[in-house]
Protein backbone atom coordinates (compact mmCIF):
# COMPACT_ATOMS: atom_id res chain seq x y z
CA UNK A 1 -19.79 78.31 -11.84
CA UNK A 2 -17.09 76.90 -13.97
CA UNK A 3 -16.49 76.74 -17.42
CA UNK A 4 -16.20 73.24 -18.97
CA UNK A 5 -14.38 72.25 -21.92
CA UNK A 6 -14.63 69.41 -24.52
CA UNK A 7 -11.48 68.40 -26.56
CA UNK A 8 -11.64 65.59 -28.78
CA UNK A 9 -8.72 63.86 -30.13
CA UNK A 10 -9.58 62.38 -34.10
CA UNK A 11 -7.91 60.21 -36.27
CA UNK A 12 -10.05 60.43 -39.52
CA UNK A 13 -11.17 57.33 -41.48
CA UNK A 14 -13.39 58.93 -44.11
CA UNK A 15 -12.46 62.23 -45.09
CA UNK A 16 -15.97 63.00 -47.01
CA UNK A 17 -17.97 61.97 -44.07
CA UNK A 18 -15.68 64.01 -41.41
CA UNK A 19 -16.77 66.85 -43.45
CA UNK A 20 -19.87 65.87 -43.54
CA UNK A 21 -19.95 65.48 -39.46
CA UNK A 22 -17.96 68.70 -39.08
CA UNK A 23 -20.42 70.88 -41.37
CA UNK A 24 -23.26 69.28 -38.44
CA UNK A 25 -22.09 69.55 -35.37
CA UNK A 26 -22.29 73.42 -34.96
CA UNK A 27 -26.23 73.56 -34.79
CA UNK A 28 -26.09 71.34 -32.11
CA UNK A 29 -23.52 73.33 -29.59
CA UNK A 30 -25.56 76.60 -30.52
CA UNK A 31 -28.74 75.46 -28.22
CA UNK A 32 -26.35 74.86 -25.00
CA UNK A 33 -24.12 77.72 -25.59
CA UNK A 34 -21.12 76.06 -26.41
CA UNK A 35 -18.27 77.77 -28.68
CA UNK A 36 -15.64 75.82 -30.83
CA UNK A 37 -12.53 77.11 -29.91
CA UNK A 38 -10.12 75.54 -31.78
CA UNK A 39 -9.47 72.86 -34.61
CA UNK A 40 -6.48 71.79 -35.55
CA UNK A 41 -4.32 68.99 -36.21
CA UNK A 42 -1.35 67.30 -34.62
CA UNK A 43 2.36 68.90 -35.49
CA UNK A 44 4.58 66.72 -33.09
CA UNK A 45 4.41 64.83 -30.26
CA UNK A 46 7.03 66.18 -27.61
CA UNK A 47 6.98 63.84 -24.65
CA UNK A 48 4.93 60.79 -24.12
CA UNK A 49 2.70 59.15 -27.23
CA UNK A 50 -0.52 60.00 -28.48
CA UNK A 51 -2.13 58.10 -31.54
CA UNK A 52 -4.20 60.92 -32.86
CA UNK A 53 -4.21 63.48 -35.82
CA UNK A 54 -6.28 65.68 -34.88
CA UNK A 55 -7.76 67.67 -32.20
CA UNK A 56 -11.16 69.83 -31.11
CA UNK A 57 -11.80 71.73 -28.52
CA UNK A 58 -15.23 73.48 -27.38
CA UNK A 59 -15.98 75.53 -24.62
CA UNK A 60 -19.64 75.34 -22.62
CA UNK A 61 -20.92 77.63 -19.80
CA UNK A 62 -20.85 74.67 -17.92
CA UNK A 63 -20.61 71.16 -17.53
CA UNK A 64 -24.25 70.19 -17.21
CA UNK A 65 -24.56 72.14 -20.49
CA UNK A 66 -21.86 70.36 -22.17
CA UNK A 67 -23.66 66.61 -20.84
CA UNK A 68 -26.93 68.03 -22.20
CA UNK A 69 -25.12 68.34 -25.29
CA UNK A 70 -23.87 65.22 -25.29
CA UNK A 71 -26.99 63.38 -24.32
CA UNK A 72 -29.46 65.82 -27.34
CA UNK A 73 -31.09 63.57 -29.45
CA UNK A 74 -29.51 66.40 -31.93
CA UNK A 75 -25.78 65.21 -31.20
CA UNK A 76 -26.58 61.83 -30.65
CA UNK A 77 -28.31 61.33 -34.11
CA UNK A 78 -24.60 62.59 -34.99
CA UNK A 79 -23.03 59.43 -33.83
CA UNK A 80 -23.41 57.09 -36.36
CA UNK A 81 -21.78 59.09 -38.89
CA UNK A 82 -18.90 59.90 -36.59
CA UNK A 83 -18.28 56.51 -36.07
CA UNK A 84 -17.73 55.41 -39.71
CA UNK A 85 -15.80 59.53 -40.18
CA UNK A 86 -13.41 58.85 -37.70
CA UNK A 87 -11.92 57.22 -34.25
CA UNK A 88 -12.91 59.50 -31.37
CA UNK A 89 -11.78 60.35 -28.25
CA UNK A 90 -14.27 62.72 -26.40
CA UNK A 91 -13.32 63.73 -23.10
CA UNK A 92 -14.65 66.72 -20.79
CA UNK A 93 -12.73 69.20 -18.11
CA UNK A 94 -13.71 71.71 -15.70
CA UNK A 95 -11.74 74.77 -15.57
């Protein structure tokens, strides 16, 4: 079984409500055994472009875990408030 890996990219919009969002989202990985690995936000772009400040990254036992997640009517209550916080890129990998 392979891990699987969820890495947002963020540009934030509303600084209050990002914290808000942030201060959230925890309780909602905890149930499907999914780990924040790393926050942090964009020094330099070295080759190519990327319109993002800011980037996420959580790690899940495995990928139906991290689509349970996503699907919870915990994290998708969530939504809303990300949506006015920030722009969002969510995207998932199997490693």
């Amino acid at each position: 079984m392979s891990k699987a890996w969820l890495i947002g990219h963020i540009t934030v919009k509303d600084a209050s409500k990002w914290a808000e969002y942030r201060s959230r989202v925890p309780a909602t990985l905890a149930p499907f055994g999914a780990e924040l690995a790393f926050r942090g936000t964009l020094a330099q772009v070295l080759s190519g472009s990327h319109h993002h400040t800011d980037v996420v990254v959580a790690g899940f036992p495995d990928r139906a875990a991290l689509e349970a997640w996503h699907a919870s009517p915990a994290y998708q209550a969530l939504i809303p408030l990300r949506t006015e916080a920030a722009e969002v890129d969510l995207l998932s990998y199997d490693s």
